[in-house]
PDB file of N, CA and C in Angstrom:
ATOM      1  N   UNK A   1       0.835  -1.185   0.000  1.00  0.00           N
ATOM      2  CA  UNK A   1       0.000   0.000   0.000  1.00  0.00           C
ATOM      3  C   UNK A   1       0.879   1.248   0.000  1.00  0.00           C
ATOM      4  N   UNK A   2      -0.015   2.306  -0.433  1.00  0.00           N
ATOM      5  CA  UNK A   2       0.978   3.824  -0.882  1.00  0.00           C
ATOM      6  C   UNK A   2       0.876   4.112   0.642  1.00  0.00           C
ATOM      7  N   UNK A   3       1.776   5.024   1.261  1.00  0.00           N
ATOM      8  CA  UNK A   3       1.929   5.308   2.893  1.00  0.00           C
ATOM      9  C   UNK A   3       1.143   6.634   2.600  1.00  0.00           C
ATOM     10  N   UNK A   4       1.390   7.578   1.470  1.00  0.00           N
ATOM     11  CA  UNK A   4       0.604   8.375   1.322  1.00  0.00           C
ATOM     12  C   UNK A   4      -0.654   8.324   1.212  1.00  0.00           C
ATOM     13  N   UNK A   5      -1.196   7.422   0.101  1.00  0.00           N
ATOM     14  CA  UNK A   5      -2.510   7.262   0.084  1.00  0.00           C
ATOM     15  C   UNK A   5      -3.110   6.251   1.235  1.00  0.00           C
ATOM     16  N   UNK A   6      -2.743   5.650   2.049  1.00  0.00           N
ATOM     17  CA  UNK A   6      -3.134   5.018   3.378  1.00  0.00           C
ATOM     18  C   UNK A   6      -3.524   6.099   4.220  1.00  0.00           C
ATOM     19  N   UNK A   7      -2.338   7.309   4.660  1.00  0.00           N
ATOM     20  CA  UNK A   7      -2.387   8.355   5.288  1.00  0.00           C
ATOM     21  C   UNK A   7      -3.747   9.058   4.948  1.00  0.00           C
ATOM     22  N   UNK A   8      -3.869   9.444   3.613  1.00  0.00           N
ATOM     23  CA  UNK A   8      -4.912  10.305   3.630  1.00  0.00           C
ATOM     24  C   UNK A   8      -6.258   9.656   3.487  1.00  0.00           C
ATOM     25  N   UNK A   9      -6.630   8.142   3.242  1.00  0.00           N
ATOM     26  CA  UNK A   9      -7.882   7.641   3.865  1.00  0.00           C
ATOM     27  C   UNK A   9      -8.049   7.309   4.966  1.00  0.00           C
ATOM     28  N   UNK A  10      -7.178   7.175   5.769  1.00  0.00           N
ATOM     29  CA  UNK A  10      -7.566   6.763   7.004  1.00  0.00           C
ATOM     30  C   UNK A  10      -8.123   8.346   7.036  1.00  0.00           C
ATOM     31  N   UNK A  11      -7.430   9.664   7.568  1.00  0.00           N
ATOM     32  CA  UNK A  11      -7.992  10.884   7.276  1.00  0.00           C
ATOM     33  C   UNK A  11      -9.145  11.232   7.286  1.00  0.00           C
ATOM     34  N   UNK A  12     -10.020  10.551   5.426  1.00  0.00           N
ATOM     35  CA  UNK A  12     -11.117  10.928   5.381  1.00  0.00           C
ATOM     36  C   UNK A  12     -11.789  10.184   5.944  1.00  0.00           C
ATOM     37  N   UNK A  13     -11.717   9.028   6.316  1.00  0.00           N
ATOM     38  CA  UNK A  13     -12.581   8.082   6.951  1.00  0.00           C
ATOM     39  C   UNK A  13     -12.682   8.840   8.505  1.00  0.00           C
ATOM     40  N   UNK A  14     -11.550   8.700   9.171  1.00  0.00           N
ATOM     41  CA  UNK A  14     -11.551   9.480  10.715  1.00  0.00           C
ATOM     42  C   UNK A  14     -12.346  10.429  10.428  1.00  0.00           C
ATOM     43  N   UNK A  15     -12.833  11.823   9.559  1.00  0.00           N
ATOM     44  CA  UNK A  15     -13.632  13.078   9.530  1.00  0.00           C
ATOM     45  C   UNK A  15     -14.401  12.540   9.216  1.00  0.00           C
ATOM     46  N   UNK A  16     -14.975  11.562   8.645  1.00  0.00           N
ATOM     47  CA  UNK A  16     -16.352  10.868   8.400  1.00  0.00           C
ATOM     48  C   UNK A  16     -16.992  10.288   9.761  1.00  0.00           C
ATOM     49  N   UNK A  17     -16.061   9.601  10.626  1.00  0.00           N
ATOM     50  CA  UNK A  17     -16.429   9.364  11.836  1.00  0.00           C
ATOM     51  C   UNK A  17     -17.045  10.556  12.993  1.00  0.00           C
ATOM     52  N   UNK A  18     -16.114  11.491  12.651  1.00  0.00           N
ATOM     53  CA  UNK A  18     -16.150  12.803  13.527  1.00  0.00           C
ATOM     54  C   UNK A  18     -17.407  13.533  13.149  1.00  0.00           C
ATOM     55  N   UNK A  19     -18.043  13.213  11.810  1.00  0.00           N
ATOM     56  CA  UNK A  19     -19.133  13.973  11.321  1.00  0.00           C
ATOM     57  C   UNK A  19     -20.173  13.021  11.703  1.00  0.00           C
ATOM     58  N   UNK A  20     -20.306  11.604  11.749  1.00  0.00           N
ATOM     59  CA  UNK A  20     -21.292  11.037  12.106  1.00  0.00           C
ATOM     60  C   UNK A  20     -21.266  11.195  13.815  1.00  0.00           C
ATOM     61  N   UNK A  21     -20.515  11.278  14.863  1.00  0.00           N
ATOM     62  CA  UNK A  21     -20.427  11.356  15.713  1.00  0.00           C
ATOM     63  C   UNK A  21     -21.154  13.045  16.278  1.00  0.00           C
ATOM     64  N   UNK A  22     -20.770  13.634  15.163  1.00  0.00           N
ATOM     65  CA  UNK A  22     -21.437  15.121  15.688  1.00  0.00           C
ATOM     66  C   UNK A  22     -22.864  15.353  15.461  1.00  0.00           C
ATOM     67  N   UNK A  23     -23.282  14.533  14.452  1.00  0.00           N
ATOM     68  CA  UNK A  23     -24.731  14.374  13.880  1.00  0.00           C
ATOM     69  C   UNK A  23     -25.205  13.909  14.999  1.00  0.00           C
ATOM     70  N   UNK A  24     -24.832  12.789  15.341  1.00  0.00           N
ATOM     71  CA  UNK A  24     -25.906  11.519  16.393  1.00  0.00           C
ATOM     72  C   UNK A  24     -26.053  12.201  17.546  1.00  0.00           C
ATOM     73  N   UNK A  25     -24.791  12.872  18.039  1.00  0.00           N
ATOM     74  CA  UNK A  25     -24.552  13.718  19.470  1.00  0.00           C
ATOM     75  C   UNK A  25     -25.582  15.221  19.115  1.00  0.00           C
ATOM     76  N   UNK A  26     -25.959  15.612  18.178  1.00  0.00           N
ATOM     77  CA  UNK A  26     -26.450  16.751  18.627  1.00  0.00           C
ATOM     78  C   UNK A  26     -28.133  16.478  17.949  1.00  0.00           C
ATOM     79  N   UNK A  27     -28.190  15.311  17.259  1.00  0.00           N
ATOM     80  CA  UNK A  27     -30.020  14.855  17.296  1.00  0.00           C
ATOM     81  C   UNK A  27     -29.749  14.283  18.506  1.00  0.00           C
ATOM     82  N   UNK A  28     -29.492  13.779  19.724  1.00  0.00           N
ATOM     83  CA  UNK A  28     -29.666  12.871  20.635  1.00  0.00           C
ATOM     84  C   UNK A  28     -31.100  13.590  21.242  1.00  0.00           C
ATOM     85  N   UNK A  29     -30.892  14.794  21.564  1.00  0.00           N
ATOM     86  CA  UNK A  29     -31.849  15.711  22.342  1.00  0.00           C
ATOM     87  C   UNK A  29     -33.619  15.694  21.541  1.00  0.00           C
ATOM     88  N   UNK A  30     -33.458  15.228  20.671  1.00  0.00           N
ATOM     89  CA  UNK A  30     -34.963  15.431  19.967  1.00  0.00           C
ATOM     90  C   UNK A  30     -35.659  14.202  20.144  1.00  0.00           C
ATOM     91  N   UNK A  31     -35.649  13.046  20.299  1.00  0.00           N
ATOM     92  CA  UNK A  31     -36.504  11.932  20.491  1.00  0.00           C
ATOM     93  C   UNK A  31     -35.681  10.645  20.502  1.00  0.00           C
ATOM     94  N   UNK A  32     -34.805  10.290  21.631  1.00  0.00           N
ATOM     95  CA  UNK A  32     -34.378   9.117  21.291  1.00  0.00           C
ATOM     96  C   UNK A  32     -34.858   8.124  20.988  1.00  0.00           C
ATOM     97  N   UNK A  33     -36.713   7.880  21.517  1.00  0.00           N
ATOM     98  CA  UNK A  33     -36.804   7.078  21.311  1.00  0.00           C
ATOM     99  C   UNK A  33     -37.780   6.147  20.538  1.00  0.00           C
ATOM    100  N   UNK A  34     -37.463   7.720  19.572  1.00  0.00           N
ATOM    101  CA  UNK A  34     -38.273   7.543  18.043  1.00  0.00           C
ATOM    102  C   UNK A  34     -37.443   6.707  17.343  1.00  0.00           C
ATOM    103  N   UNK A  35     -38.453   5.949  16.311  1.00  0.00           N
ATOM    104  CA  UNK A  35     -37.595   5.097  15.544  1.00  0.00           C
ATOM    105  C   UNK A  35     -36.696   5.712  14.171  1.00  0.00           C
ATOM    106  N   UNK A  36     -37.574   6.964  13.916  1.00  0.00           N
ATOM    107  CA  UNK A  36     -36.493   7.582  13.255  1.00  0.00           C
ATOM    108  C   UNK A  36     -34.811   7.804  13.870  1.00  0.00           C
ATOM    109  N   UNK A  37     -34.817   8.092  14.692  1.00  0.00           N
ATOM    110  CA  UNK A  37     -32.996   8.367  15.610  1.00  0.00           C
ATOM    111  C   UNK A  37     -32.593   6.997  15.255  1.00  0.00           C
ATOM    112  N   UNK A  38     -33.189   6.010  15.941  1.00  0.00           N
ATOM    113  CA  UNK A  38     -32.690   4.896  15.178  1.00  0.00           C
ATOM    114  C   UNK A  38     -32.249   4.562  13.689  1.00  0.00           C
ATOM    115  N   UNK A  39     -33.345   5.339  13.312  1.00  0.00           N
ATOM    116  CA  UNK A  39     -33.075   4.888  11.597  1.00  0.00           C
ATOM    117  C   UNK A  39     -31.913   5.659  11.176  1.00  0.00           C
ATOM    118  N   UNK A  40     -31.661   7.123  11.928  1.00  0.00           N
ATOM    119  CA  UNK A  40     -30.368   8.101  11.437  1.00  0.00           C
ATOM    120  C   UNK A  40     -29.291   7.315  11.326  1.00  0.00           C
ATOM    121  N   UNK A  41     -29.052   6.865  13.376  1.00  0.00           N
ATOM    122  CA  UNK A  41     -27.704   5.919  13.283  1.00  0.00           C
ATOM    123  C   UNK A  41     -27.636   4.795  12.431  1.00  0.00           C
ATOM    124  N   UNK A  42     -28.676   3.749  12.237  1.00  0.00           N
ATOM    125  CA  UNK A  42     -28.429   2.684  11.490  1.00  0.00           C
ATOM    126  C   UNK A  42     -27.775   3.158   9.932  1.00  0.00           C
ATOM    127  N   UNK A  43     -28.567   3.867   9.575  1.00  0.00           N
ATOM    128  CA  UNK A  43     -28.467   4.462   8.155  1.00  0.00           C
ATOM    129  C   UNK A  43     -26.620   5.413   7.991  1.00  0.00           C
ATOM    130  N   UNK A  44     -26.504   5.703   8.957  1.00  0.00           N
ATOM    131  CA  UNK A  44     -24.801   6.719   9.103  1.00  0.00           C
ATOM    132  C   UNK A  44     -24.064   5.461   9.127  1.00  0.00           C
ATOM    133  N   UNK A  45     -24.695   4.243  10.048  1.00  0.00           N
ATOM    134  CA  UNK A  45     -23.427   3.445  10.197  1.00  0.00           C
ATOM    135  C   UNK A  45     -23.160   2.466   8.733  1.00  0.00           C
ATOM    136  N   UNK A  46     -24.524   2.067   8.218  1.00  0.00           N
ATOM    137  CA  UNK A  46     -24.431   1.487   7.288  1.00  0.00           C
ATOM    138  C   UNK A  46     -23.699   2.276   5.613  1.00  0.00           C
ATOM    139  N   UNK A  47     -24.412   3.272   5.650  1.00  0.00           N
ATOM    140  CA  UNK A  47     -22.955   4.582   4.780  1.00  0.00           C
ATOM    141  C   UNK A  47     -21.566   4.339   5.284  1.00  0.00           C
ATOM    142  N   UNK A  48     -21.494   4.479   6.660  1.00  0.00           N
ATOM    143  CA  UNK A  48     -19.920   4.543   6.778  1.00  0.00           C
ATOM    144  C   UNK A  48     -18.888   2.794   6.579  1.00  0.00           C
ATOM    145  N   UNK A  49     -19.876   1.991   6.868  1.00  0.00           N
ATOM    146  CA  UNK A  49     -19.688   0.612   6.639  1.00  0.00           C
ATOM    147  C   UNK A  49     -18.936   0.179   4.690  1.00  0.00           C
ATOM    148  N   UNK A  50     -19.886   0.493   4.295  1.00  0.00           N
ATOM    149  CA  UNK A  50     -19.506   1.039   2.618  1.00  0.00           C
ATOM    150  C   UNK A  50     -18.640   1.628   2.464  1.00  0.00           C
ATOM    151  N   UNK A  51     -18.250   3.056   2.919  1.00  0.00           N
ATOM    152  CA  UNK A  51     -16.824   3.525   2.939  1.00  0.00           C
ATOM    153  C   UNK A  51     -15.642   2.774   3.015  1.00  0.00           C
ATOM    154  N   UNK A  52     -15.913   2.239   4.361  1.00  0.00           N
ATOM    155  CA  UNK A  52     -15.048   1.348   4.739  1.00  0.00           C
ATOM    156  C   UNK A  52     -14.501  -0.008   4.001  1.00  0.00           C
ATOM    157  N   UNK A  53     -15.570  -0.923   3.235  1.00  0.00           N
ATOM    158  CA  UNK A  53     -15.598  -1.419   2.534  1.00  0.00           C
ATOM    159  C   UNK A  53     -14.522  -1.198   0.963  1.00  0.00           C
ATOM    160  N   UNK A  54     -15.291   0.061   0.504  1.00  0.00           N
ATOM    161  CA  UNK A  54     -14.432   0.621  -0.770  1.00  0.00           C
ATOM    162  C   UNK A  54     -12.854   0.693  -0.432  1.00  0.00           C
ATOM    163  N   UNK A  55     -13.084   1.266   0.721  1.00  0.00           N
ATOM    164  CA  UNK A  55     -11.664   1.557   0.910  1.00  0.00           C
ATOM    165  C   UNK A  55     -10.664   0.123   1.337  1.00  0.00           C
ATOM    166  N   UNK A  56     -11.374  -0.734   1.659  1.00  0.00           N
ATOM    167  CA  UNK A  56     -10.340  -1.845   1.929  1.00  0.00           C
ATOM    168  C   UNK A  56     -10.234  -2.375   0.218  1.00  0.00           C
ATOM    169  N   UNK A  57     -11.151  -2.343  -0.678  1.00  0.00           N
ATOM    170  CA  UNK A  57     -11.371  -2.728  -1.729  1.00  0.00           C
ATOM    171  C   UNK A  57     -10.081  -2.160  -2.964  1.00  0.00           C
ATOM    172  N   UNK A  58     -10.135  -0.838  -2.247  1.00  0.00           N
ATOM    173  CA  UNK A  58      -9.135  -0.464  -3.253  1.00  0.00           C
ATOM    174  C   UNK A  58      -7.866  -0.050  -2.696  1.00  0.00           C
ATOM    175  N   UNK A  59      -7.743  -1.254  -1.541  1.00  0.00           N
ATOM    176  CA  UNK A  59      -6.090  -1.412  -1.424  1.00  0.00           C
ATOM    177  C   UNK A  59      -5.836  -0.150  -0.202  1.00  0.00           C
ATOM    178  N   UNK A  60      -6.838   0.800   0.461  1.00  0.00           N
ATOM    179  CA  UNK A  60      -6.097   2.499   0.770  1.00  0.00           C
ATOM    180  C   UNK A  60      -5.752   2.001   2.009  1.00  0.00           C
ATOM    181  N   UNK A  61      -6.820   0.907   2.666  1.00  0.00           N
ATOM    182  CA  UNK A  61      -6.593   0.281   4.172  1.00  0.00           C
ATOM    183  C   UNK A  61      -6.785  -0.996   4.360  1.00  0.00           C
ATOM    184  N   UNK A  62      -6.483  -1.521   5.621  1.00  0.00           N
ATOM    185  CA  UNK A  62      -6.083  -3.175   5.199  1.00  0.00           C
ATOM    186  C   UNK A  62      -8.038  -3.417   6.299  1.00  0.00           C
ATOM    187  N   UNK A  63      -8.017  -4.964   5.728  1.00  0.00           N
ATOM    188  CA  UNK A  63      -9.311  -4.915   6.281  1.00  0.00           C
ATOM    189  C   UNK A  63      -9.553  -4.788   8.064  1.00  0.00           C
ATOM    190  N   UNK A  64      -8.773  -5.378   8.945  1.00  0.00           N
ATOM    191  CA  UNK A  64      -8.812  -5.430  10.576  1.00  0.00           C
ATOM    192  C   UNK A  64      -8.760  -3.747  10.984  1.00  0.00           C
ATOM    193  N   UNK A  65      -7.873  -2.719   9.870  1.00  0.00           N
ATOM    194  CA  UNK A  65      -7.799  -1.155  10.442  1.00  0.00           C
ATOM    195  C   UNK A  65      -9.594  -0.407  10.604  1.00  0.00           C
ATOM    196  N   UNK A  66      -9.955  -1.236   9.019  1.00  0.00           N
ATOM    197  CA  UNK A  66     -11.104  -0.698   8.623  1.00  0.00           C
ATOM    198  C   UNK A  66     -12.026  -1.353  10.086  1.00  0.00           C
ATOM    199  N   UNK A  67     -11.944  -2.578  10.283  1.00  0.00           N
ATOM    200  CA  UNK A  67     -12.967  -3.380  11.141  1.00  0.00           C
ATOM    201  C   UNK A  67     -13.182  -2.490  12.071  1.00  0.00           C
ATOM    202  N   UNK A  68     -11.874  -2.013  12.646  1.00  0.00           N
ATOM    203  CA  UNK A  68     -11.612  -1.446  13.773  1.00  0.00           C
ATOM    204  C   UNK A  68     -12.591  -0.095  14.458  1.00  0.00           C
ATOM    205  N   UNK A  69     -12.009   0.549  13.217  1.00  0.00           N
ATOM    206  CA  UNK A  69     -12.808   2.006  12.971  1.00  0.00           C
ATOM    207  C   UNK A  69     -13.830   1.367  12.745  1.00  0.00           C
ATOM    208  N   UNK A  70     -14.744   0.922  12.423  1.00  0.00           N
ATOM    209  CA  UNK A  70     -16.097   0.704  12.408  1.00  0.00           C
ATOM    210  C   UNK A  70     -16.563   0.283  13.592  1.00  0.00           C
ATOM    211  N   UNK A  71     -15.980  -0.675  14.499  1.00  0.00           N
ATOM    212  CA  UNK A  71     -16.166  -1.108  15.311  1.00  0.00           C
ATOM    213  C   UNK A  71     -15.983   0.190  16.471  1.00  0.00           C
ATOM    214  N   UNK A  72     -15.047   0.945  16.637  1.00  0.00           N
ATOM    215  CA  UNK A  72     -14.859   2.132  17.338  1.00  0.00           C
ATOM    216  C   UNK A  72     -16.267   3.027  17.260  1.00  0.00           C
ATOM    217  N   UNK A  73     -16.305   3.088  15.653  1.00  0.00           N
ATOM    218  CA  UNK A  73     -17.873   3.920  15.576  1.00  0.00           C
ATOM    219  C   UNK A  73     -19.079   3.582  16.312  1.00  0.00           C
ATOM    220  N   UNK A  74     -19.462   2.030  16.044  1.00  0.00           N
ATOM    221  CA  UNK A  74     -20.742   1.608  16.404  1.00  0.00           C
ATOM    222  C   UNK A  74     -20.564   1.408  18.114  1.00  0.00           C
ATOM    223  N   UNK A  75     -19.316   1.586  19.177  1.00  0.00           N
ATOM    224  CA  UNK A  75     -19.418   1.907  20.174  1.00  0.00           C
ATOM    225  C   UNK A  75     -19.763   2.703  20.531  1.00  0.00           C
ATOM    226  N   UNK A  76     -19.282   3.757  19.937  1.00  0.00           N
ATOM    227  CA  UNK A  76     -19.185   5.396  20.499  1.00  0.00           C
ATOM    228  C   UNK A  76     -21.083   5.585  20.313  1.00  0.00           C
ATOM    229  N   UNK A  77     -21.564   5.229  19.074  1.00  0.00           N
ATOM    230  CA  UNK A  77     -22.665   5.880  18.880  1.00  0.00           C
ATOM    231  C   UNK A  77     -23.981   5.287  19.588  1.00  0.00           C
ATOM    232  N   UNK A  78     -23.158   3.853  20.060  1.00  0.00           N
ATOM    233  CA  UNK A  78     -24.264   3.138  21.040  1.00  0.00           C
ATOM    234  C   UNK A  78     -23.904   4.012  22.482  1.00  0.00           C
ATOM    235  N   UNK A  79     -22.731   4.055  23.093  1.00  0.00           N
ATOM    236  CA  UNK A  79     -22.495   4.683  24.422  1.00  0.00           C
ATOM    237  C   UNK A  79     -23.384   6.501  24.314  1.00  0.00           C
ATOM    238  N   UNK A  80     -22.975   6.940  22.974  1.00  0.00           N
ATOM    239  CA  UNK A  80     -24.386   8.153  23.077  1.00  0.00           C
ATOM    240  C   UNK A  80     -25.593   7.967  22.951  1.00  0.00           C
ATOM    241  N   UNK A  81     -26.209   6.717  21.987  1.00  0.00           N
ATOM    242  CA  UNK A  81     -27.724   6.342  22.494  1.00  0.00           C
ATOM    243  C   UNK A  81     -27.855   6.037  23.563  1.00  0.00           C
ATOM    244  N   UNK A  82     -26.946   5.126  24.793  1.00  0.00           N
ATOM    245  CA  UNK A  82     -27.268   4.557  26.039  1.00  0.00           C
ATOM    246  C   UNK A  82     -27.480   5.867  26.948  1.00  0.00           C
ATOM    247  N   UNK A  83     -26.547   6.799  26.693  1.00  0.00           N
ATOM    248  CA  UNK A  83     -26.575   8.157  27.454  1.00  0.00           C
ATOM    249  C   UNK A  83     -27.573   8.652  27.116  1.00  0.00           C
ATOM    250  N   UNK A  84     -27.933   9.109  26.116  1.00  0.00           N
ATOM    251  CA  UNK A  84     -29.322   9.640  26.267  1.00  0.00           C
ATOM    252  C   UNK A  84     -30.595   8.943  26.249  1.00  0.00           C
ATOM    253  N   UNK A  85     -30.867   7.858  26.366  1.00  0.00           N
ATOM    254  CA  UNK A  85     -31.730   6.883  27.439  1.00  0.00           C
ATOM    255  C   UNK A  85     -31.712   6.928  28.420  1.00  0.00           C
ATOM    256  N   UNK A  86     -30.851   7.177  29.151  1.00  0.00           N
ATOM    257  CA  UNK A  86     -30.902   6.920  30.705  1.00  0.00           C
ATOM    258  C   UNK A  86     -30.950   8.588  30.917  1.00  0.00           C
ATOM    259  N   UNK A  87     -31.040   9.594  30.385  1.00  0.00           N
ATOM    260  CA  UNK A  87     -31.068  11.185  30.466  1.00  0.00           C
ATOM    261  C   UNK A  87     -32.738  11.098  30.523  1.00  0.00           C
ATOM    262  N   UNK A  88     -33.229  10.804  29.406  1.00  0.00           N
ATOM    263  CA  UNK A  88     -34.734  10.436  29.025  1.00  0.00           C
ATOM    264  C   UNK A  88     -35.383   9.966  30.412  1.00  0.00           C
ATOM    265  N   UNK A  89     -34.711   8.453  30.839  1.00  0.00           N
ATOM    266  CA  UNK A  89     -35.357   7.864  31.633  1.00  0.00           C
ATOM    267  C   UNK A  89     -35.413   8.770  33.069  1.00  0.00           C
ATOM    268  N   UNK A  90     -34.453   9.516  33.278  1.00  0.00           N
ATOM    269  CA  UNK A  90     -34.011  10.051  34.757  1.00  0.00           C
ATOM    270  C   UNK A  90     -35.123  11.157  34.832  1.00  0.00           C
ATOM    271  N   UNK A  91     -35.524  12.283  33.620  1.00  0.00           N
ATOM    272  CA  UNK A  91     -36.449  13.404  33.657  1.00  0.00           C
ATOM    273  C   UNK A  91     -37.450  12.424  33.859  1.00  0.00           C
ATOM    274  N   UNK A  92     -37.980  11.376  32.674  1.00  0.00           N
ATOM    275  CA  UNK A  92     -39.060  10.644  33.454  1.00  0.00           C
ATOM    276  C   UNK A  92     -39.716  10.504  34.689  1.00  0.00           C
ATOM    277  N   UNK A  93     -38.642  10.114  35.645  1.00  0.00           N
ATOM    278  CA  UNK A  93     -38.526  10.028  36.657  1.00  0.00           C
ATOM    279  C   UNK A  93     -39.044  10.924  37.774  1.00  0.00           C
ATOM    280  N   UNK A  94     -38.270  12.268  37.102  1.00  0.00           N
ATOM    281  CA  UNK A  94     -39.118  13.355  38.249  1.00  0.00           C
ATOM    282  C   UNK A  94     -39.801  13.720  38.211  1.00  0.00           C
ATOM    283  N   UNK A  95     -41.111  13.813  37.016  1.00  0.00           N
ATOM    284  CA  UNK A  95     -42.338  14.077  36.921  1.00  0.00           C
ATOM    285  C   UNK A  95     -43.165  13.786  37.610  1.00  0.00           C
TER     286      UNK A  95
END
């Protein structure tokens, strides 16, 4: 693999992460527990899944880097759905 062109997909892939991460984090507040929010993340992760894909496809990253980062993603964006469930559930609470 080119060290250059490795360098700069990992790159766009990482700002792809950082943009789905800023999306999910700032709808969290409107209805978590509409099935649309669901459908956002499923739908971001499954786009970024494809990315990931192409890019192992055409050589830019090896497949376990790609796994990785994907796998990093679908944590992060479950640990912000779990957080704002239990935010949801707690106002519940004091009503």
């Amino acid at each position: 693999m080119n060290k250059l062109k490795t360098a700069y997909a990992k790159d766009v892939l990482l700002e792809d992460v950082e943009k789905i991460s800023n999306l999910i984090e700032n709808q969290r507040h409107l209805c978590v527990a509409c099935p649309a929010f669901e459908e956002v993340i499923d739908t971001q992760l499954f786009g970024f899944s494809k990315k990931i894909e192409f890019a192992v496809r055409m050589d830019m990253i090896d497949e376990e880097e790609g796994q990785l980062m994907l796998s990093d993603l679908e944590k992060h964006l479950s640990d912000v759905y779990d957080h704002a469930i239990d935010q949801v559930q707690q106002t519940d609470g004091l009503d």
